[in-house]
Protein backbone atom coordinates (compact mmCIF):
# COMPACT_ATOMS: atom_id res chain seq x y z
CA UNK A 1 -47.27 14.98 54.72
CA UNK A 2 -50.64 13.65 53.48
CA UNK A 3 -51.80 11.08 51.54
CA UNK A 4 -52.19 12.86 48.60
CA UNK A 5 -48.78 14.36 48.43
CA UNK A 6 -47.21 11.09 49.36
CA UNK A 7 -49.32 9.52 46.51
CA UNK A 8 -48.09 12.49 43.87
CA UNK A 9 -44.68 12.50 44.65
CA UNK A 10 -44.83 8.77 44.38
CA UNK A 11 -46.18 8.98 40.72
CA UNK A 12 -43.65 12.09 39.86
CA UNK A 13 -40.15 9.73 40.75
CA UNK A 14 -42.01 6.95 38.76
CA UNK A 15 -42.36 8.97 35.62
CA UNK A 16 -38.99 9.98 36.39
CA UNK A 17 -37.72 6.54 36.21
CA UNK A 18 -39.27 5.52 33.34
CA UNK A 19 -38.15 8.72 31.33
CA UNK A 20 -34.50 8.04 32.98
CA UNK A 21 -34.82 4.07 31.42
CA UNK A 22 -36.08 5.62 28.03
CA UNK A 23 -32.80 7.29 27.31
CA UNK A 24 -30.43 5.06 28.97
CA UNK A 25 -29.28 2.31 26.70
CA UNK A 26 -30.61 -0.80 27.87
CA UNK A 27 -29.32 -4.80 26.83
CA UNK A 28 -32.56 -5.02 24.87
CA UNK A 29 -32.25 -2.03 22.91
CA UNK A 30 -28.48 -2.97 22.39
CA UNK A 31 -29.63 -6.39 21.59
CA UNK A 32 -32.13 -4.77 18.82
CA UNK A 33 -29.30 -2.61 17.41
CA UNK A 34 -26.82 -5.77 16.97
CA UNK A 35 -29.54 -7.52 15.24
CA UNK A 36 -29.90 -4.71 12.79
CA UNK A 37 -26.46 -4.76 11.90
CA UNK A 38 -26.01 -8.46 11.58
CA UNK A 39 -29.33 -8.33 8.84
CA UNK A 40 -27.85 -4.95 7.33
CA UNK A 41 -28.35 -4.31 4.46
CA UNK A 42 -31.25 -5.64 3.81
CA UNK A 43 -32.35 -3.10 1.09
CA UNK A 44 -30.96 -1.39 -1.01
CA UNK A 45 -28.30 1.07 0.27
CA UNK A 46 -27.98 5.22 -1.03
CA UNK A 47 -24.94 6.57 -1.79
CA UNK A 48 -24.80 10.36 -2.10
CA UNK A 49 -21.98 12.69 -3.62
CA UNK A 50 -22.19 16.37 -3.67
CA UNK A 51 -20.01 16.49 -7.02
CA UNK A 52 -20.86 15.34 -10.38
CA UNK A 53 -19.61 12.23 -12.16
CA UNK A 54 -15.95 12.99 -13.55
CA UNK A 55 -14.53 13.75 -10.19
CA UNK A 56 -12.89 12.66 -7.33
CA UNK A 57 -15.51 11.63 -5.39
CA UNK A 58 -18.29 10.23 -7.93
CA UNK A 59 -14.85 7.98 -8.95
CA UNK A 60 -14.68 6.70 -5.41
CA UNK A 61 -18.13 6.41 -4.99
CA UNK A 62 -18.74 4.32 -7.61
CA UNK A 63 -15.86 1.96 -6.66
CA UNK A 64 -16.69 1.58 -3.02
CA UNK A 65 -20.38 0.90 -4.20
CA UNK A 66 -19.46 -2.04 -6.59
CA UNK A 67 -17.18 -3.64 -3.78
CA UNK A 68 -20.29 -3.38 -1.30
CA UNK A 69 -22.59 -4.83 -2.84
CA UNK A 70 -20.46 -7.71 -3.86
CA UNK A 71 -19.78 -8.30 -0.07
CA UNK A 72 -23.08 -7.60 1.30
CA UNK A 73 -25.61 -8.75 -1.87
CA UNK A 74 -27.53 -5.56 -1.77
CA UNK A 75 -27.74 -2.59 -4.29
CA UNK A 76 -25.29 0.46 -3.30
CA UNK A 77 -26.93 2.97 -5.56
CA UNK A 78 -24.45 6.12 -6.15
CA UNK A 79 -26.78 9.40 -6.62
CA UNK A 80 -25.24 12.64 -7.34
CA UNK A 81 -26.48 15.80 -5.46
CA UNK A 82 -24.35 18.99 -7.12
CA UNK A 83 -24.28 22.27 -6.47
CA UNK A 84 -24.75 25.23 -3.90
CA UNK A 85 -21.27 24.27 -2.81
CA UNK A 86 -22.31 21.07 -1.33
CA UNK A 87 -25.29 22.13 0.58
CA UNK A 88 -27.55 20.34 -1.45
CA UNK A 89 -25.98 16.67 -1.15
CA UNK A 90 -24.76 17.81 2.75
CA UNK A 91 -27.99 18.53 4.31
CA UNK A 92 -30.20 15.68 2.39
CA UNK A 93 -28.15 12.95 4.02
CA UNK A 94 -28.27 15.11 7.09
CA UNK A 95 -31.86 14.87 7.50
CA UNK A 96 -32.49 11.43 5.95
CA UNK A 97 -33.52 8.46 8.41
CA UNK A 98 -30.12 7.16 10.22
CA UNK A 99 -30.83 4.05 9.42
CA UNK A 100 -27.81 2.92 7.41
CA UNK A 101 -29.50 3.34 4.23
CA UNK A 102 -27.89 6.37 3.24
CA UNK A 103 -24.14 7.20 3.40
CA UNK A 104 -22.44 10.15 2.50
CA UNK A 105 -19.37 9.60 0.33
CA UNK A 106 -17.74 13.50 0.95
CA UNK A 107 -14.75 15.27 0.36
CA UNK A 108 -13.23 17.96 2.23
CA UNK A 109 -15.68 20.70 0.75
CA UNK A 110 -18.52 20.11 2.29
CA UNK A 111 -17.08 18.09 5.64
CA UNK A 112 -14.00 20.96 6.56
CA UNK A 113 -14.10 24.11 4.29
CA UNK A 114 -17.79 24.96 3.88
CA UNK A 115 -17.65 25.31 7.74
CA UNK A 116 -14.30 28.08 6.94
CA UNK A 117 -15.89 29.78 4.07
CA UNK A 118 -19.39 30.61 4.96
CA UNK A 119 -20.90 31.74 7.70
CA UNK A 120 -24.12 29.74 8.60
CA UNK A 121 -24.88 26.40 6.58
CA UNK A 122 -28.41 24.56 6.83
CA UNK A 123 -26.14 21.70 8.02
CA UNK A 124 -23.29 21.16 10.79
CA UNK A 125 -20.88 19.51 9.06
CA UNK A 126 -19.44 17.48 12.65
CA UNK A 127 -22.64 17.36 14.46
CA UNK A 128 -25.16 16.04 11.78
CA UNK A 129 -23.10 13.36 10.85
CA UNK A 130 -21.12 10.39 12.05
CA UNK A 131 -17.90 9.61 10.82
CA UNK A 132 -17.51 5.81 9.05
CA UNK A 133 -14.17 5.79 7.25
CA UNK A 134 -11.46 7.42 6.11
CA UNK A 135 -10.11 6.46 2.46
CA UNK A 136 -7.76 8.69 0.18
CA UNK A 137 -6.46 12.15 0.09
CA UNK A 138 -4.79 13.44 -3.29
CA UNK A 139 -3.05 16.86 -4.59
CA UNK A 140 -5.00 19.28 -6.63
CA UNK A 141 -3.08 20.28 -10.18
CA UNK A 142 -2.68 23.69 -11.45
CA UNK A 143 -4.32 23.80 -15.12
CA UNK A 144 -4.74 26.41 -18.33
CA UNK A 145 -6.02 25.53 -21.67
CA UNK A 146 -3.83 24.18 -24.30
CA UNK A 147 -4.27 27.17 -26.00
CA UNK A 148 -2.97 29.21 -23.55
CA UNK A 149 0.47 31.24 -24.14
CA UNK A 150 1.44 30.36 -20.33
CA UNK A 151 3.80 27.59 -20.19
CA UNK A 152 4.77 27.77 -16.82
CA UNK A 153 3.10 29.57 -13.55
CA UNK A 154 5.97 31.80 -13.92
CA UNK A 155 4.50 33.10 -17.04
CA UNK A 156 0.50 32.98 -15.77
CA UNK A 157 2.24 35.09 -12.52
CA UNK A 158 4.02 37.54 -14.62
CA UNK A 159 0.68 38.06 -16.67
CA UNK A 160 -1.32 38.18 -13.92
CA UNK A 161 1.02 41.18 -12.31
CA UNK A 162 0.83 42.87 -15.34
CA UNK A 163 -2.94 43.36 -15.84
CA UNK A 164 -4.11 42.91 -12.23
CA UNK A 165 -7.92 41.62 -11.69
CA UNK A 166 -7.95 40.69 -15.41
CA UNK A 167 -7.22 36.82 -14.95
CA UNK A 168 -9.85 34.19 -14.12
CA UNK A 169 -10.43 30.70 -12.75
CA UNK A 170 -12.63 27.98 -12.66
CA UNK A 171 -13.41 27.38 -8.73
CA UNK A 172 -15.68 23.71 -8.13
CA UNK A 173 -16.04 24.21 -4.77
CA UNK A 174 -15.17 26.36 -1.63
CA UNK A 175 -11.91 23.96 -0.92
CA UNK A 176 -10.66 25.35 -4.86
CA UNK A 177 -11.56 28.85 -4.07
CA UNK A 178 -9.14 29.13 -0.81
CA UNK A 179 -6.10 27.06 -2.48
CA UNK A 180 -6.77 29.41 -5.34
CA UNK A 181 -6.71 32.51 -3.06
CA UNK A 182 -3.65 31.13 -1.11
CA UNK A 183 -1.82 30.87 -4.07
CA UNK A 184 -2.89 34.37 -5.70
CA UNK A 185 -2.02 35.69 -2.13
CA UNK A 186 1.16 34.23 -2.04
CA UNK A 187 1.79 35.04 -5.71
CA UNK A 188 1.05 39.14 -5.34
CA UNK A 189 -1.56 38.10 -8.19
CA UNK A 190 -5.89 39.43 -8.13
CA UNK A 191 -8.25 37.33 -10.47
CA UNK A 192 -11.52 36.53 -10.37
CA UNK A 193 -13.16 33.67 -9.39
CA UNK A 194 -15.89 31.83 -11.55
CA UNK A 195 -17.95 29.25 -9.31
CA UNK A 196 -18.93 26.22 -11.19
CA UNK A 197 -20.60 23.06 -9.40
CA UNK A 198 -17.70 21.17 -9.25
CA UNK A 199 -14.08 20.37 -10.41
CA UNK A 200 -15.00 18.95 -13.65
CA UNK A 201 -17.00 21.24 -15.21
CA UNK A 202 -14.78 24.19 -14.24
CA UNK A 203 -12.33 22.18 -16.31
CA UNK A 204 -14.60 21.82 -18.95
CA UNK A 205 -14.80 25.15 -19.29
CA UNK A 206 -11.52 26.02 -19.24
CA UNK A 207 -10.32 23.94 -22.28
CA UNK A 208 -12.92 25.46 -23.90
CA UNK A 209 -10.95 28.80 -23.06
CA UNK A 210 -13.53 30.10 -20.64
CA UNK A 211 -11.39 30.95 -17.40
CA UNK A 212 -7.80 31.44 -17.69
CA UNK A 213 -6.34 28.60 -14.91
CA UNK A 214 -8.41 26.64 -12.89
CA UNK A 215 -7.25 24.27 -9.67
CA UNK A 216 -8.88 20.89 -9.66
CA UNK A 217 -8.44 17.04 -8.49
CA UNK A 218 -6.48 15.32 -11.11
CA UNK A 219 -9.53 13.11 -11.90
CA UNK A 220 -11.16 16.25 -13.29
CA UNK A 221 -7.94 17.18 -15.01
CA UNK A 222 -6.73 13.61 -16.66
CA UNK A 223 -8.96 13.26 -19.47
CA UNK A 224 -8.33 16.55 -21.03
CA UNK A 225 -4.42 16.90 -20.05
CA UNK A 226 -4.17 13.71 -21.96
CA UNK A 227 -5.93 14.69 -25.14
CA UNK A 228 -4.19 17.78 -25.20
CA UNK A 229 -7.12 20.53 -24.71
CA UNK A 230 -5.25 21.53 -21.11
CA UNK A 231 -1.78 21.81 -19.60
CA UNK A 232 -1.15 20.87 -16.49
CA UNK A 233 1.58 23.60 -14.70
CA UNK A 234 2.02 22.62 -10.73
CA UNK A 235 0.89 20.15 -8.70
CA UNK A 236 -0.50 21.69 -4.56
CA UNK A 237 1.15 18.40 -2.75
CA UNK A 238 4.64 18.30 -1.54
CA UNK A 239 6.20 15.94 -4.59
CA UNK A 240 5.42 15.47 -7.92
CA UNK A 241 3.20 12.76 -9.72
CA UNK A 242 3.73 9.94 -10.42
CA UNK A 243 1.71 10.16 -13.75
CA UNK A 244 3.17 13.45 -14.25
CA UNK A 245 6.76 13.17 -13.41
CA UNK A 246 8.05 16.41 -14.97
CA UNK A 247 5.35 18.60 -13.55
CA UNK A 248 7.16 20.44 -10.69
CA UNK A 249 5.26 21.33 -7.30
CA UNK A 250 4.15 24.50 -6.19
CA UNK A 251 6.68 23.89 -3.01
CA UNK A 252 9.70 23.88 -5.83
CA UNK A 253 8.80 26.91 -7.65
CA UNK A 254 9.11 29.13 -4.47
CA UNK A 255 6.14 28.41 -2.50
CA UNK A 256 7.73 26.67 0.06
CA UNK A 257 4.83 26.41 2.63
CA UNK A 258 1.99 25.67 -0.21
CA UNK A 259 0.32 22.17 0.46
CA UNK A 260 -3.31 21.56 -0.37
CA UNK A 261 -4.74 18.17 -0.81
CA UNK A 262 -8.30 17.08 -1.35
CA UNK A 263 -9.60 13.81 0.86
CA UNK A 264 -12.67 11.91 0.44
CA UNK A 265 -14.26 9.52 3.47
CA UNK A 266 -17.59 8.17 3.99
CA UNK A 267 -20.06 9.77 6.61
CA UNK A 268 -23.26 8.75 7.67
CA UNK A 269 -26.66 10.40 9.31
CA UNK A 270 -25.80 11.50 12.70
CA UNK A 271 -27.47 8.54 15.30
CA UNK A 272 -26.89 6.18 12.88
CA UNK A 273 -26.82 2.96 15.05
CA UNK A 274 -22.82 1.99 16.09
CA UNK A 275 -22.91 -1.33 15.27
CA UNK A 276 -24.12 -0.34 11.30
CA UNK A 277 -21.66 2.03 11.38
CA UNK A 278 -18.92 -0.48 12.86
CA UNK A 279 -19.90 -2.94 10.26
CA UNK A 280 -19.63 -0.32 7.56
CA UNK A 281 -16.11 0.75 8.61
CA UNK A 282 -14.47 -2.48 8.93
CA UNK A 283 -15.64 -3.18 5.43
CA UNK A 284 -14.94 -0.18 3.73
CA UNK A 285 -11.22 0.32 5.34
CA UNK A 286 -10.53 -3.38 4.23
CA UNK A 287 -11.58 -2.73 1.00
CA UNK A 288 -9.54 0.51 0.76
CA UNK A 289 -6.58 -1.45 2.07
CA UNK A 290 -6.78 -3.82 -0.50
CA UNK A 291 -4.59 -3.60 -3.74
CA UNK A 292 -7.34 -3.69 -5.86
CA UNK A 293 -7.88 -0.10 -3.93
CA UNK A 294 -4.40 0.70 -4.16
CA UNK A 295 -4.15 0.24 -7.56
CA UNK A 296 -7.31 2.09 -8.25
CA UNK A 297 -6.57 5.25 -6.24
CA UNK A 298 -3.23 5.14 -7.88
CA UNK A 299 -4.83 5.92 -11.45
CA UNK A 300 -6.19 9.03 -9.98
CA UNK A 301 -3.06 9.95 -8.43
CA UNK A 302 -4.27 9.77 -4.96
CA UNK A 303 -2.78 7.92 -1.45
CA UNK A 304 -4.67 5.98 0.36
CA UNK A 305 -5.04 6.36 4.17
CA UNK A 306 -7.77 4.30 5.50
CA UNK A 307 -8.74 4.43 8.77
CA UNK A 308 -12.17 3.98 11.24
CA UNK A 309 -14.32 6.36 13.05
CA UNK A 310 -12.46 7.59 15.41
CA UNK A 311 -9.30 8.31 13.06
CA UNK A 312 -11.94 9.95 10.91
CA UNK A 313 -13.33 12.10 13.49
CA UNK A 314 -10.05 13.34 14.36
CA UNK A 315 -8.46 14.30 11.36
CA UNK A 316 -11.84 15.92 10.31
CA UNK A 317 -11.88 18.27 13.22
CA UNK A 318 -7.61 19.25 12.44
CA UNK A 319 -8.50 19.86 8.65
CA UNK A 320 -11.21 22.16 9.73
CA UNK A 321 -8.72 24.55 11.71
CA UNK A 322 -6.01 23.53 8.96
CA UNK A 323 -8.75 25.35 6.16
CA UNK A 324 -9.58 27.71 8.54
CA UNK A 325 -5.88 28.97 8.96
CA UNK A 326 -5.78 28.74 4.73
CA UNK A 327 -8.44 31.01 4.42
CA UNK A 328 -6.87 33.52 6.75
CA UNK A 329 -3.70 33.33 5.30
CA UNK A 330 -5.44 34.13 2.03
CA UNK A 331 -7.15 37.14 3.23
CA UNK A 332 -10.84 35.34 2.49
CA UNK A 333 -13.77 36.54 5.16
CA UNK A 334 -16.41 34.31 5.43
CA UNK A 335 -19.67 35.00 3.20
């Protein structure tokens, strides 16, 4: 071997070395990313939702901004992203820096069922993020306007038999199109969905007589149950509401394997560093264990279920074949 080659192959397992050190985590670089964390935030902090306010997850938002910035001293800035079924909010914190300075605050739409309903999305919903915390799950409720002549689904079923394809509904996102079309499915009913950009104004629209029934969160719903422009019918979970004691569930009127629930968690940019993501779980499953939390999620009818990344991860993955088994159920093909 000569000199030369020696010399070359020399300078090749260098390189090699040095590439090799690049990607392997090293105590300084671990050292850098713990000092991030223990300054974090120091800016103020982005807090996207894919729905607009009056729902679910703009409620949540909101709340879990207000109780970070009083324990961290920075801004938490809530900016809603509707429409496109989530795509739009989804794949802007996808590609923003993962840095720590923009979360995700995203319900099962855009996290589980877009991945069900369509068949490519400008985002992954598990690989372009990383899970921070899980915080509440709640039942959807079955609505029509107060106008309506159907006072029980009995009566929107036996209408909806009668004149087949005839009925509509409101549907806010691709998790309210395939409880919908499980429901239809299971009730031997055909209507026709109306997209909107999100629970609330689907609901808007149908106290306003627009869409026949609509299936929302009961966030969406409250408001206008209470001052009479809609009726709530059912409720998707497997008992009734509290706030709504004498509205029976789907389950009871014959549907015995019927249980859809919404969720909401916090995400973050995939690579965000673990120790800013660490710090942001702890603090946002504390806060949604406290009974401030409790008491908050209660007015919307929800149940909290906090939990880290890892419990986040997890249940994330089941809901996805959970929806997926929904929408075949229901007959839906992707789009």
């Amino acid at each position: 071997m000569n000199k030369w080659t020696v010399a070359r192959l020399v300078s090749l397992a260098t390189g090699s070395m040095a590439v090799l050190a690049m990607l392997l985590p090293s105590p300084a670089r671990a050292a850098d990313a713990a000092t991030d964390a223990a300054g974090y935030p120091a800016k103020p902090v982005k807090i996207v939702v894919s729905f607009p306010p009056g729902t679910g997850s703009d409620s949540t938002a909101r709340f879990l901004a207000q109780k970070l910035e009083a324990r961290f001293g920075q801004p938490f800035v809530v900016e809603n992203r509707p429409g496109a079924n989530s795509f739009i909010a989804a794949q802007a914190v996808a590609r923003a820096d993962p840095d720590g300075y923009t979360l995700f605050v995203a319900s099962n739409s855009p996290m589980a069922t877009n991945a069900v309903q369509f068949k490519s999305l400008p985002y992954d919903p598990v690989k372009d993020f990383a899970p921070v915390a899980r915080l509440y799950y709640g039942a959807m409720v079955l609505s029509v306007p107060a106008s309506s002549p159907y006072r029980t689904v009995q009566d929107l079923i036996r209408d909806g038999k009668a004149r087949p394809g005839k009925l509509s509904y409101g549907s806010g996102s691709a998790s309210y199109q395939i409880a919908t079309e499980l429901f239809l499915k299971q009730a031997g009913v055909k209507a026709v969905a109306i997209p909107y950009k999100g629970a609330a104004p689907a609901v808007a629209d149908l106290a306003g007589g627009q869409v026949d029934f609509a299936l929302s969160d009961y966030t969406a719903a409250a408001a206008l149950a209470q001052t009479g422009k809609t009726r709530i019918l059912a409720v998707t979970g497997d008992k009734r509401l509290d706030v709504q004691p004498n509205v029976p569930t789907l389950q009871e009127l014959g549907f015995k394997d019927y249980y859809m629930i919404n969720w909401v968690s916090l995400f973050a940019p995939a690579h965000t560093p673990k120790p800013i993501v660490d710090k942001l779980s702890r603090t946002a499953v504390e806060i949604f264990n406290s009974k401030e939390a409790a008491e908050f999620i209660g007015r919307t009818n929800g149940q909290i279920f906090a939990g880290g990344a890892d419990v986040l991860r997890k249940f994330q993955l089941d809901e996805i074949k959970r929806w997926s088994a929904a929408a075949t159920l229901a007959g839906i093909p992707k789009q």
